[in-house]
Protein backbone atom coordinates (compact mmCIF):
# COMPACT_ATOMS: atom_id res chain seq x y z
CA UNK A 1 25.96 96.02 -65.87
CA UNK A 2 29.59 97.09 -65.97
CA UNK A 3 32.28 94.14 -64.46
CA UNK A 4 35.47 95.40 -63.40
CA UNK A 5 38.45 93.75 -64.57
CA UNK A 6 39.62 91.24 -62.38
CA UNK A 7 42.90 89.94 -62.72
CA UNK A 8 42.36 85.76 -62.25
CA UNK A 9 45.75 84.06 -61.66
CA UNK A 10 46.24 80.90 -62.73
CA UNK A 11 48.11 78.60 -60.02
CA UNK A 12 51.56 77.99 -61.19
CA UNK A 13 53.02 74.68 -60.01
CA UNK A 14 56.69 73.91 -60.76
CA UNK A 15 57.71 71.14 -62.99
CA UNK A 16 58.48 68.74 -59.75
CA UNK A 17 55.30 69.84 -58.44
CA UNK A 18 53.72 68.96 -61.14
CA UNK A 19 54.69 65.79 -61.58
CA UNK A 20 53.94 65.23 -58.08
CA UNK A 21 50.19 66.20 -58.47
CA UNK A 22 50.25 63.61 -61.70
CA UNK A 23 51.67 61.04 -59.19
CA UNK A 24 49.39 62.20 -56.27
CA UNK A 25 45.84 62.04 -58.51
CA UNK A 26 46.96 58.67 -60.04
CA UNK A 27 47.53 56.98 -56.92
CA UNK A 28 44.71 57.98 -55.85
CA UNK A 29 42.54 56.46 -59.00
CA UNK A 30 44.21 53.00 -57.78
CA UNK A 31 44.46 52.92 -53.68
CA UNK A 32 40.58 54.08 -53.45
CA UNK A 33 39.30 51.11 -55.38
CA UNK A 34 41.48 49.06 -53.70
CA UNK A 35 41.03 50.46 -50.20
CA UNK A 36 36.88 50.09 -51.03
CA UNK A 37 37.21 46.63 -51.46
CA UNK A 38 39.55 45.52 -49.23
CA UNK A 39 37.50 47.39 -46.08
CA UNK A 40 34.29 45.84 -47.63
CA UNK A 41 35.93 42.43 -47.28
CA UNK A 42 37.07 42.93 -44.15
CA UNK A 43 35.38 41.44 -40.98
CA UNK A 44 34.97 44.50 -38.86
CA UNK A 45 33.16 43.52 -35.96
CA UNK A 46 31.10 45.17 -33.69
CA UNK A 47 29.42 47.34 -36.71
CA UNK A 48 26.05 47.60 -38.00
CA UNK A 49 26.38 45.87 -42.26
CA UNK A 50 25.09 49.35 -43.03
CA UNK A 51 28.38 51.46 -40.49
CA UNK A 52 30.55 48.38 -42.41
CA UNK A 53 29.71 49.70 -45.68
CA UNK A 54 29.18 53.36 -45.53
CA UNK A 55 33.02 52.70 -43.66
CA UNK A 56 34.14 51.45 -47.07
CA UNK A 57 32.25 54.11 -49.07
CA UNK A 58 33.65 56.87 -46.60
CA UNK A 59 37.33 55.15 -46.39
CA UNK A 60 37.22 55.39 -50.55
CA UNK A 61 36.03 59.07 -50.65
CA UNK A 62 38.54 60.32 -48.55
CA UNK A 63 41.32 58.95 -50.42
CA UNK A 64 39.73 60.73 -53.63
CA UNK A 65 39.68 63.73 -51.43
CA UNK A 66 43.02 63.84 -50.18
CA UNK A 67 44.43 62.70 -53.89
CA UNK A 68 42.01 64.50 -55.79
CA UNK A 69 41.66 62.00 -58.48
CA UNK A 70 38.49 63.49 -59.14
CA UNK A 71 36.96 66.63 -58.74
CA UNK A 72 35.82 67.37 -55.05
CA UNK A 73 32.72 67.65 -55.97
CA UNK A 74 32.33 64.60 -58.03
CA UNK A 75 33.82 62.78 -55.48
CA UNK A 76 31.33 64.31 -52.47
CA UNK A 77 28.10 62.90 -55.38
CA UNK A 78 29.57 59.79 -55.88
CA UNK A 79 30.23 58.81 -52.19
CA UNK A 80 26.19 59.81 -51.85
CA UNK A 81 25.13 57.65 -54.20
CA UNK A 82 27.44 54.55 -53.79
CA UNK A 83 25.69 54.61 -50.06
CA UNK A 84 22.23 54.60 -51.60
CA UNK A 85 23.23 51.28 -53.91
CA UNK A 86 24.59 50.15 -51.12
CA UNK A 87 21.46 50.75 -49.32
CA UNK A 88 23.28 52.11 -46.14
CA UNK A 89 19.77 54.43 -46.01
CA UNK A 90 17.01 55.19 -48.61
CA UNK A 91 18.08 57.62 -50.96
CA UNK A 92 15.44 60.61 -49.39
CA UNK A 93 17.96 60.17 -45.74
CA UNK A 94 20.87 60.49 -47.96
CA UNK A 95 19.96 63.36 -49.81
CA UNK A 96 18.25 65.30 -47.39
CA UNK A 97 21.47 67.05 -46.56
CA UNK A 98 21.59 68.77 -49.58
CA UNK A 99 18.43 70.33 -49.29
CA UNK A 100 19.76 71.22 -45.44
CA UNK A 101 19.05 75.48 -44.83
CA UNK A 102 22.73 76.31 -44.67
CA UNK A 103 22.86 75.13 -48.42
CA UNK A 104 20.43 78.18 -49.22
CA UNK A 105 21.90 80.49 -46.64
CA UNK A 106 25.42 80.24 -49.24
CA UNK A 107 23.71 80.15 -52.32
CA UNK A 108 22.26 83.48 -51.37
CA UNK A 109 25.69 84.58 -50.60
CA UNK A 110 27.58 83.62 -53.53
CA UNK A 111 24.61 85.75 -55.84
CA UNK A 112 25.25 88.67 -53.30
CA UNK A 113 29.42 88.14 -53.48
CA UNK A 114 28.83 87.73 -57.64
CA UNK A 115 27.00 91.14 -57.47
CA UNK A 116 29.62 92.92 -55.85
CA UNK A 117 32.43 91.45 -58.03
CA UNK A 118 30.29 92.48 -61.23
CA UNK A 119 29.76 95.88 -59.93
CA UNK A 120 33.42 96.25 -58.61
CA UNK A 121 32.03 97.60 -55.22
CA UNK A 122 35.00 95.38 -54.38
CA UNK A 123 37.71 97.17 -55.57
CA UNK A 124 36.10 100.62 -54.63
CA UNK A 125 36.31 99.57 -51.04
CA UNK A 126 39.35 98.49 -51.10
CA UNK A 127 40.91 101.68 -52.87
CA UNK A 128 39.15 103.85 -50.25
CA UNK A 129 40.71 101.83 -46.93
CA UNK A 130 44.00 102.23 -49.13
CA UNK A 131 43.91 105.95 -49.74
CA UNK A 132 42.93 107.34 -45.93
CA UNK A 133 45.53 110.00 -45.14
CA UNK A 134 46.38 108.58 -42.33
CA UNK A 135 48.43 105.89 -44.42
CA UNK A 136 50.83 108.61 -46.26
CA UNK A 137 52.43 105.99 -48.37
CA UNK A 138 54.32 104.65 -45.95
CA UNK A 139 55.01 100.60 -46.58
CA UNK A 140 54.07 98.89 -43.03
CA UNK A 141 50.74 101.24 -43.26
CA UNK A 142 50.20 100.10 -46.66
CA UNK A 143 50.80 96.34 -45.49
CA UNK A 144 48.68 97.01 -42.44
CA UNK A 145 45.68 98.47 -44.50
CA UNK A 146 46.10 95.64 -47.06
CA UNK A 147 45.65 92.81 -45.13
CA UNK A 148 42.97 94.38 -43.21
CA UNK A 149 40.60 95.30 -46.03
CA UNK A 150 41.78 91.79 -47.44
CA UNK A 151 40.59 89.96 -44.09
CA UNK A 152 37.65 92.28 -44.08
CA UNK A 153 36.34 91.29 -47.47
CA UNK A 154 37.30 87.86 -46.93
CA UNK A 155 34.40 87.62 -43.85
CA UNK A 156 31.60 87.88 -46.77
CA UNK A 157 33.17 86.54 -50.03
CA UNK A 158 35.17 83.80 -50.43
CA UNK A 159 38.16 83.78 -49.81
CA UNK A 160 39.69 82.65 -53.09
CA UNK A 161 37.96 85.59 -54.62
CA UNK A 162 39.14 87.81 -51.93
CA UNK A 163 42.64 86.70 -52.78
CA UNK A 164 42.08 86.89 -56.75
CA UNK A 165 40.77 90.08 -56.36
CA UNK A 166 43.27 91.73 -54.12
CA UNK A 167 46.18 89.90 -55.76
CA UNK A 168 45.81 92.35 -58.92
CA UNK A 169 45.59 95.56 -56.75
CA UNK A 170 48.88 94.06 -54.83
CA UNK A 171 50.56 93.66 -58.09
CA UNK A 172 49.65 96.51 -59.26
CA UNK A 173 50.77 98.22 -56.44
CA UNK A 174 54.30 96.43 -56.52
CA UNK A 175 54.89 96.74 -60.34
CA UNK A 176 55.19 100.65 -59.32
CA UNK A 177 57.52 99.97 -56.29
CA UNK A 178 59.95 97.59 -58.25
CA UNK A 179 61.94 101.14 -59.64
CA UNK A 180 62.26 103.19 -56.99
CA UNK A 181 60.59 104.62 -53.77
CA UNK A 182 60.96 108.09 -52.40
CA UNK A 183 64.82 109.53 -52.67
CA UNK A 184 65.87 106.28 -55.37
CA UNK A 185 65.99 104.03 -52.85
CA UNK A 186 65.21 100.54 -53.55
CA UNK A 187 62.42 98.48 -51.97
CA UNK A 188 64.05 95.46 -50.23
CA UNK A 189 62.27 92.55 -52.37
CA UNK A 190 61.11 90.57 -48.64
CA UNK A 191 58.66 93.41 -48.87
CA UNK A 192 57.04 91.67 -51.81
CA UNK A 193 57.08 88.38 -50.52
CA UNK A 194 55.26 90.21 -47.37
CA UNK A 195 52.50 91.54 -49.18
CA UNK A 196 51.67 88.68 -51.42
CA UNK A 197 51.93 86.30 -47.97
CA UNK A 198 49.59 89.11 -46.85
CA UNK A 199 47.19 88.63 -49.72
CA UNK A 200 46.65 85.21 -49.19
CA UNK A 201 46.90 84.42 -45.14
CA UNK A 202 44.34 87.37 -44.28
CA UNK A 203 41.58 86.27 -46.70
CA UNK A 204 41.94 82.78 -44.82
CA UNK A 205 41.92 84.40 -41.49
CA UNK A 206 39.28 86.88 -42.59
CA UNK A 207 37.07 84.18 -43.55
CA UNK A 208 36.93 82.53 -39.68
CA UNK A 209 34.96 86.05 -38.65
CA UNK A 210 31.29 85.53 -40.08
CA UNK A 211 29.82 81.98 -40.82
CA UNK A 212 29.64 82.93 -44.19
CA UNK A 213 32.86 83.12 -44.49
CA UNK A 214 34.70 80.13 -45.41
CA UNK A 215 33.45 76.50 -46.66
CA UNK A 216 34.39 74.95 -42.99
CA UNK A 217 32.37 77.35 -41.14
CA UNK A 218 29.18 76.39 -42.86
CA UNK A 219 30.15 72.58 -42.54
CA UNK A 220 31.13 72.83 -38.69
CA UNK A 221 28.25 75.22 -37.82
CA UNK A 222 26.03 72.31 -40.08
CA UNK A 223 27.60 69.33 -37.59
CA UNK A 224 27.15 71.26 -34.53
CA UNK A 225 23.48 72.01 -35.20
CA UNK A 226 22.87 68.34 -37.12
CA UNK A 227 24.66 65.95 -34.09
CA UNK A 228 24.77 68.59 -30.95
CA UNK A 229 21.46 69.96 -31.49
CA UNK A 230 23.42 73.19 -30.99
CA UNK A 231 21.93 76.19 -32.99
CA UNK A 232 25.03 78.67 -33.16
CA UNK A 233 23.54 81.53 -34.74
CA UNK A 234 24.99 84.58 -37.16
CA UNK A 235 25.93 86.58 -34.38
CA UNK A 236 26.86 83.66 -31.91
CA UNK A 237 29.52 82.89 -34.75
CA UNK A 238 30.93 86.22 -34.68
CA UNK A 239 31.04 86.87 -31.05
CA UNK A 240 33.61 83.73 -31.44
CA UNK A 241 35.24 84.21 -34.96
CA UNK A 242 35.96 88.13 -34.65
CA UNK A 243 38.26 88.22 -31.43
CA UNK A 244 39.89 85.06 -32.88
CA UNK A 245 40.51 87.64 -36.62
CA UNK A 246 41.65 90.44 -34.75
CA UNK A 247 44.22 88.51 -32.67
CA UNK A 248 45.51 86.60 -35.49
CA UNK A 249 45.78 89.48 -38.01
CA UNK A 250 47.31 91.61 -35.86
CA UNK A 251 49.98 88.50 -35.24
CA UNK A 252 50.29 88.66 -38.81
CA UNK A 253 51.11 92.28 -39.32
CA UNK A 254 53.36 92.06 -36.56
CA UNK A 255 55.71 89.74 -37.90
CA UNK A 256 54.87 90.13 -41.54
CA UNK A 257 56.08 93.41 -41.01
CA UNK A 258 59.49 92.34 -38.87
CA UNK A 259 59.91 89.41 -41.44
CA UNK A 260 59.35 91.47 -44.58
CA UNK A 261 60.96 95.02 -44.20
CA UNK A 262 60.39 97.59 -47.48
CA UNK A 263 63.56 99.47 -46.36
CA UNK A 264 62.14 102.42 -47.44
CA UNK A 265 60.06 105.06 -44.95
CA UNK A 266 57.71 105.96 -48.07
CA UNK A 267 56.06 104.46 -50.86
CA UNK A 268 56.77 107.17 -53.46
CA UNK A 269 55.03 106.72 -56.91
CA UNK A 270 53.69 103.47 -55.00
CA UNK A 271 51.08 105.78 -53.11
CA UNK A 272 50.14 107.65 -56.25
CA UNK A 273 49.54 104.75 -58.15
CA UNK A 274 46.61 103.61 -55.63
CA UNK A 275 45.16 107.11 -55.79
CA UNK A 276 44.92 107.20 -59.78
CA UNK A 277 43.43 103.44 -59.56
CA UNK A 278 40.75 105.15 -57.06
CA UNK A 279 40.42 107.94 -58.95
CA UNK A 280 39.58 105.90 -61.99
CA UNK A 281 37.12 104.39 -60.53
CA UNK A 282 34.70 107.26 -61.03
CA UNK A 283 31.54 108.10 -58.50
CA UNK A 284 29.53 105.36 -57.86
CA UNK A 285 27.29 103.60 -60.32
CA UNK A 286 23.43 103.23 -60.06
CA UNK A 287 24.29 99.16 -60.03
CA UNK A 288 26.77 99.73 -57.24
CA UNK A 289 24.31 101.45 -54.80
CA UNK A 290 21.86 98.91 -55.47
CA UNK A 291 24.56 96.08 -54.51
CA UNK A 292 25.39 97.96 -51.47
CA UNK A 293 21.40 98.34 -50.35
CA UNK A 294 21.14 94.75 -50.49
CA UNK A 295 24.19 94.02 -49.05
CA UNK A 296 23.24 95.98 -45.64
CA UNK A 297 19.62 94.84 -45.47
CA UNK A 298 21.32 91.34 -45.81
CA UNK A 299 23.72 91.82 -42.97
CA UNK A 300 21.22 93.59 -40.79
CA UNK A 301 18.80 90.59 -41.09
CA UNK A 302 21.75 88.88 -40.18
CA UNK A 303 23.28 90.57 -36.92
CA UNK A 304 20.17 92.07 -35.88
CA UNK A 305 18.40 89.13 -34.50
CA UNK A 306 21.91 88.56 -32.09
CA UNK A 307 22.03 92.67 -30.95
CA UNK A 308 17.96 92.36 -29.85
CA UNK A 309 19.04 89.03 -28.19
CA UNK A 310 22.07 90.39 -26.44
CA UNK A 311 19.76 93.27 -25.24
CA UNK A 312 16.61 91.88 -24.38
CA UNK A 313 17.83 87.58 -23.87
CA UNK A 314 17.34 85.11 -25.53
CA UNK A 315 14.45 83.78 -24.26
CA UNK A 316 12.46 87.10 -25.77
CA UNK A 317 9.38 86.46 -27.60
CA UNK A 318 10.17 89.31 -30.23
CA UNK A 319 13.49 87.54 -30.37
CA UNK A 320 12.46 84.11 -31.01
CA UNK A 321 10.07 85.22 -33.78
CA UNK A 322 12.49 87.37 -35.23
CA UNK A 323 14.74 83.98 -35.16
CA UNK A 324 11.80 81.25 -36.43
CA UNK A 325 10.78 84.02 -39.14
CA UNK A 326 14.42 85.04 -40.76
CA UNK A 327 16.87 82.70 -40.12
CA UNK A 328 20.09 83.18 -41.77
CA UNK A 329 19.38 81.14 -44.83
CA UNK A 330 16.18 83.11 -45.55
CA UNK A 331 18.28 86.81 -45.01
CA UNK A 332 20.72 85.42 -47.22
CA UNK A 333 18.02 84.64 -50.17
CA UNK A 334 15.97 88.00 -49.63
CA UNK A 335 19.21 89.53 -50.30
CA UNK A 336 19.71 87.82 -53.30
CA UNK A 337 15.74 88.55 -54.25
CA UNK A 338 16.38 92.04 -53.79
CA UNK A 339 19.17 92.27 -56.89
CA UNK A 340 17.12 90.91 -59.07
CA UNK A 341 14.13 93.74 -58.10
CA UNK A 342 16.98 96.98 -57.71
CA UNK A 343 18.27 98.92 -60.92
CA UNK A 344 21.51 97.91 -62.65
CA UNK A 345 24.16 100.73 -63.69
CA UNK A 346 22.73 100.53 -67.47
CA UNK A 347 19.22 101.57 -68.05
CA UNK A 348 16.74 98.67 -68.11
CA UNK A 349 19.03 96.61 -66.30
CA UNK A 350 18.66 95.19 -62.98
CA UNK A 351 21.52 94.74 -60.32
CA UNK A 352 22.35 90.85 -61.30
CA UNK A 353 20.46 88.62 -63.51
CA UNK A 354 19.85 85.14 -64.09
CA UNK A 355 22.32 84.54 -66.27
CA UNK A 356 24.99 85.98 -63.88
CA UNK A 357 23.67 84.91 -60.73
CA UNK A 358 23.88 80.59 -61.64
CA UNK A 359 27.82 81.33 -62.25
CA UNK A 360 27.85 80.95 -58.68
CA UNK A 361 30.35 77.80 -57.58
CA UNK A 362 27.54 75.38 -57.46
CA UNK A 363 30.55 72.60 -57.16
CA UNK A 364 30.91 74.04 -53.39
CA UNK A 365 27.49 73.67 -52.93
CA UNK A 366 27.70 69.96 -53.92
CA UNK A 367 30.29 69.68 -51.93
CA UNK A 368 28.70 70.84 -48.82
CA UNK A 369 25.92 68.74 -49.30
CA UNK A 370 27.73 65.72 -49.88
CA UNK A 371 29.97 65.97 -46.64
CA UNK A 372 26.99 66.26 -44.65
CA UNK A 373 25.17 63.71 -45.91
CA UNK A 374 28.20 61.22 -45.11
CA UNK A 375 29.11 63.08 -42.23
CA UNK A 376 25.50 62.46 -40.28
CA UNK A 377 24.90 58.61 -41.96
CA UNK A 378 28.19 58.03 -40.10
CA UNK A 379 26.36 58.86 -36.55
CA UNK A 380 23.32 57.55 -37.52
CA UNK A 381 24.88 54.34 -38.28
CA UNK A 382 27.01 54.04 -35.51
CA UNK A 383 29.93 54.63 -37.17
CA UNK A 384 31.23 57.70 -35.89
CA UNK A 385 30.76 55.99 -32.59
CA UNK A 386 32.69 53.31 -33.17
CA UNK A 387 36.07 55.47 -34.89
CA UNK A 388 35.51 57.89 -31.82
CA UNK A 389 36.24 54.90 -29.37
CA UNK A 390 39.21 53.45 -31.35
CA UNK A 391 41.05 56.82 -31.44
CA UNK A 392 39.97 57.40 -27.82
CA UNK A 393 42.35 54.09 -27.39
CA UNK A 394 45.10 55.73 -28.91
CA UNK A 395 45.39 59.54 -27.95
CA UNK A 396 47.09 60.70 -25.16
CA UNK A 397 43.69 62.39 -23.99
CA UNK A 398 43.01 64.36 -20.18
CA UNK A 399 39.69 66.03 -20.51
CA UNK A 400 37.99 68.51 -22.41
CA UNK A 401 40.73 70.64 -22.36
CA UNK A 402 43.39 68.12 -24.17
CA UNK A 403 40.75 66.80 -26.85
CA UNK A 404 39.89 70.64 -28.10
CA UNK A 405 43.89 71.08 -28.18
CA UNK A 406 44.32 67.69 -30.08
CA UNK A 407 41.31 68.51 -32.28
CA UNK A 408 42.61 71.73 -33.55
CA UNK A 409 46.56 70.39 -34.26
CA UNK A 410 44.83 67.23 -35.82
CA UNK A 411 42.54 69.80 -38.00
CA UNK A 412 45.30 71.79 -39.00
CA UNK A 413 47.20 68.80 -40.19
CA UNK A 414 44.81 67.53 -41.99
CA UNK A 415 43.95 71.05 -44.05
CA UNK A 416 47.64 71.34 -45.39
CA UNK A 417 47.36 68.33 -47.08
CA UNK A 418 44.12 68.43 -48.53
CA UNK A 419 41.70 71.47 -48.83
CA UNK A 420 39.98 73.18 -45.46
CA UNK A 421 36.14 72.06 -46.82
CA UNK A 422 37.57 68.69 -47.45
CA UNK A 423 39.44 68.50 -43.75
CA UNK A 424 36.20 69.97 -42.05
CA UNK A 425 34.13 66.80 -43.46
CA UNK A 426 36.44 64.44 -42.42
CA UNK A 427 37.81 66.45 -38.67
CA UNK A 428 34.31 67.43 -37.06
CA UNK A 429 32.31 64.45 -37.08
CA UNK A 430 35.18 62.51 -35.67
CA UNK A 431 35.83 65.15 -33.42
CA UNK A 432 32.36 64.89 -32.02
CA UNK A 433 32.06 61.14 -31.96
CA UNK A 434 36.06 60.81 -29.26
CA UNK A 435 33.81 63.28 -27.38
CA UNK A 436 31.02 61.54 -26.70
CA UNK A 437 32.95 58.13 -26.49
CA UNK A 438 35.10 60.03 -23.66
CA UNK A 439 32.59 61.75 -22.03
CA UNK A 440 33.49 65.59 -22.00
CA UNK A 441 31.53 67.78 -24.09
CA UNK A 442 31.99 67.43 -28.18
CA UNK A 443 31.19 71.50 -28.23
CA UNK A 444 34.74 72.75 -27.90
CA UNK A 445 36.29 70.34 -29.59
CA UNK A 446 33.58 70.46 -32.42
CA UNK A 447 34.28 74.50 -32.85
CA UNK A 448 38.37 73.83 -31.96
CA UNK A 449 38.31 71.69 -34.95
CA UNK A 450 35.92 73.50 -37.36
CA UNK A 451 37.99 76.84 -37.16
CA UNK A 452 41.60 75.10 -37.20
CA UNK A 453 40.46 73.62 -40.53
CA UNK A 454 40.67 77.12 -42.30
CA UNK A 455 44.31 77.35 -41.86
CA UNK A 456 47.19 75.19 -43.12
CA UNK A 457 49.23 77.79 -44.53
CA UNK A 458 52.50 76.18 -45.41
CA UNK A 459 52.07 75.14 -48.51
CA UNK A 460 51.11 75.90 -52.63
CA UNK A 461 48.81 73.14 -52.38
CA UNK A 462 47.12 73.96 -49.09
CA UNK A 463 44.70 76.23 -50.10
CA UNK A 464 43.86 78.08 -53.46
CA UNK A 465 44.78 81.50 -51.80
CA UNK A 466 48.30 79.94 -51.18
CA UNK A 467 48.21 78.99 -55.08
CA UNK A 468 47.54 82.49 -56.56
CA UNK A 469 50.04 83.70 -54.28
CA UNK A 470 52.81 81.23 -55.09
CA UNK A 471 52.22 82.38 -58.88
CA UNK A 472 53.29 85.60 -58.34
CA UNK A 473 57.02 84.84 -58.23
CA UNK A 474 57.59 87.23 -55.36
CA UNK A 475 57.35 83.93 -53.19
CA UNK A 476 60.14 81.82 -52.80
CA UNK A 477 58.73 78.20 -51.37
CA UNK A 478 60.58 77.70 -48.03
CA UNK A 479 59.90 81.38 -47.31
CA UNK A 480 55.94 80.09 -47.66
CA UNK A 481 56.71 77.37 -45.13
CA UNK A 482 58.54 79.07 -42.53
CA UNK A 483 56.19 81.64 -42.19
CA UNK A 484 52.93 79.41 -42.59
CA UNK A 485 54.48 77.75 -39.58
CA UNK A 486 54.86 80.64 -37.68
CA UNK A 487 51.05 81.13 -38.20
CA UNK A 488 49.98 77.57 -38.04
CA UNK A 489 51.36 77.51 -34.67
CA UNK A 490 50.27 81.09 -33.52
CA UNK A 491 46.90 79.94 -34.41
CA UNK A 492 46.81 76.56 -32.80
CA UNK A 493 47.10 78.69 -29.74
CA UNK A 494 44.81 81.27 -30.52
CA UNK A 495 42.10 79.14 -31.48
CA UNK A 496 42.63 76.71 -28.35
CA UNK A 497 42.22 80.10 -25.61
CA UNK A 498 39.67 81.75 -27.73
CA UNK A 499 37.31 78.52 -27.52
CA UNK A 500 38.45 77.54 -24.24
CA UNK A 501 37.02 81.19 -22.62
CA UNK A 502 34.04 81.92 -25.39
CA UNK A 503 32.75 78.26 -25.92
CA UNK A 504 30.03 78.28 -22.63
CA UNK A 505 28.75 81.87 -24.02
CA UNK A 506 27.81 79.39 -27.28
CA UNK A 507 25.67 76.99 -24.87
């Protein structure tokens, strides 16, 4: 099996930053304690003893969350077992989250995303978007193509390893244009900034287009079908999450491109270099044709299913087999299956094995399972019931309309101070609980909230992508937060419309 050489950034913090993350994790180590005894004390009346202490559990783990005094992960298994000793519900209710289908549905998508890293079908696909004619070496083409194949890539892998991965073809790519472009001209250096800030803002956005996408899809879509008794399916996602891509990338681009001028018409050596890196690559490799068959039949299993019903309704027979038979988390692990059966690119080998395939991040996984499990105890306790009508008391709410436009600014909020799988946890299942304490449907607000919580672009800290970015050195800190604003805010709006007209399709 060959790997390609990825480069893997490591997120570079300044030396006030850092000391602000030391401050941020310690407080954190004391306040959660603290804040888990003092609500455990507390008389809170009107709950259930098991709401009062899963409050204190869940008050406690979002503190780690937000502080990160201890690994995400860690934190998500430790607020699942503090509510079994606290005997909130048996430990089988508590767990049973973890063993929920959309768990399976990403492990089989991390094994497929580790094949195509290993094989570098990646970076082949990326090289041949970048090296269409129609391109020419001109900068705003090159940004344009960039972010597209980043966002692209970033809808089936995550998007950290989107960003990782394109980060070293985008530094490549600028190490060349640093001398000069076509003529001796010299590339204005906002162009760098632009194409790092491209790097990291389309794999975010990229990630809203498929549920597979991006942590807070999965939790969201998880919610929705756990609470609403709402099955969105593959398709259903993307019939939502595509138009919302396509209108925020191209908002990007736009003013990415006004924002970050090259001052130059052509690349020059810049163009060349991304045709020797594709030419490098050589034709394709017995392991990469084998990634790429599994790949398809995976996304076929996937969208298929969502063309017949679109076609034929939803109410088909053929359909509703095909659905009961191959739901996404099964599609997802045939794909998987089907590396382990195809041929490698060295003889004798297959396309992933064993070894490779558990270096997916199981600490997501934990994750996952651990926000839903804390997530539906809180509605099953009453919990989530009882926040819902306290906030109810205190936001300016009219309808439907103003709790899907206060769940998305709330969600957004929330995700640039503490990562989008953590905000998704915490966001939807209050989202869904004001809902149902105001009486307008928890739908909107529920898919308002779960797609807001993938951006937060303002900051180093906000997501990884940010952090690899950041490292560079191409981007200066308050050019990061005046132009994550500009997106924060062109998303708030684009989210808000695109659920507001696509929402009742989802019904």
């Amino acid at each position: 099996m060959r790997a390609t050489a990825t480069p893997h950034p490591r997120e570079v913090l300044s030396a006030g930053e850092q000391r602000f993350e030391r401050l941020r994790n310690r407080t954190g180590s004391v306040v959660a304690p603290l804040v888990f005894a003092a609500l455990l004390a507390a008389p809170l009346e009107g709950l259930k003893p098991e709401a009062h202490r899963l409050a204190a559990v869940m008050a406690a783990v979002v503190v780690l969350w937000m502080t990160e005094a201890l690994p995400m992960p860690a934190t998500a298994l430790l607020g699942a077992a503090a509510c079994v000793v606290l005997r909130v519900a048996p430990a089988k209710e508590v767990f049973a989250p973890f063993a929920d289908p959309l768990i399976f549905l990403f492990i089989g998508s991390f094994i497929l995303a580790r094949a195509i890293f290993l094989h570098g079908l990646d970076r082949r696909v990326a090289f041949a978007v970048l090296t269409i004619p129609w391109i020419g070496g001109r900068p705003a083409r090159v940004l344009l193509a960039f972010g597209a194949v980043t966002a692209a890539l970033s809808a089936w892998m995550s998007n950290t390893a989107t960003t990782a991965m394109m980060f070293g073809i985008g530094m490549s790519i600028l190490g060349v244009m640093r001398g000069t472009a076509a003529g001796g001209a010299t590339i204005d250096p906002r162009y760098a900034t632009g194409l790092m800030l491209m790097t990291s803002f389309a794999a975010s956005i990229g990630g809203l287009a498929t549920p597979i996408g991006t942590p807070p899809n999965v939790i969201g879509i998880g919610f929705i079908r756990t609470l609403l008794r709402v099955e969105i399916t593959f398709f259903e996602w993307m019939s939502l999450g595509v138009p919302v891509v396509l209108v925020l990338f191209g908002a990007l681009y736009l003013y990415l491109n006004w924002l970050s001028p090259a001052g130059v018409s052509t690349l020059g050596e810049g163009a060349e270099l991304i045709r020797r890196e594709r030419a490098a690559l050589g034709t394709w490799t017995r392991g990469q044709r084998s990634v790429a068959i599994a790949f398809a039949a995976t996304a076929a299993l996937w969208i298929v299913p969502g063309v017949f019903a679109l076609v034929a309704g939803e109410t088909s027979p053929v359909y509703r087999e095909m659905n009961a038979r191959v739901p996404e988390a099964v599609a997802a692990l045939v794909g998987a299956f089907l590396l382990f059966l195809l041929p490698g690119s060295a003889p004798g080998e297959k396309a992933i094995d064993w070894g490779q395939a558990v270096k997916i991040d199981w600490g997501v996984i934990l994750l996952y399972g651990g926000g839903f499990a804390l997530g539906v105890l809180s509605f099953n306790t009453g919990l989530a019931e009882a926040v819902g009508r306290g906030i109810t008391g205190f936001l300016p709410l009219h309808g439907e309309f103003g709790l899907l436009v206060a769940s998305v600014i709330v969600a957004v909020l929330v995700s640039e101070t503490t990562s989008n799988t953590a905000s998704a946890n915490m966001v939807v299942p209050v989202v869904i609980s004001i809902a149902t304490a105001a009486g307008v449907d928890p739908l909107p607000p529920a898919l308002g909230a779960t797609m807001a919580a993938s951006l937060g672009f303002m900051l180093p800290v906000s997501t990884p992508c940010n952090a690899i970015v950041y490292g560079s050195g191409y981007v200066p800190l308050m050019r990061m937060v005046r132009y994550g604003i500009i997106l924060d805010l062109i998303g708030v709006v684009v989210i808000v419309a695109a659920v507001s007209l696509l929402a009742p399709v989802l019904r």
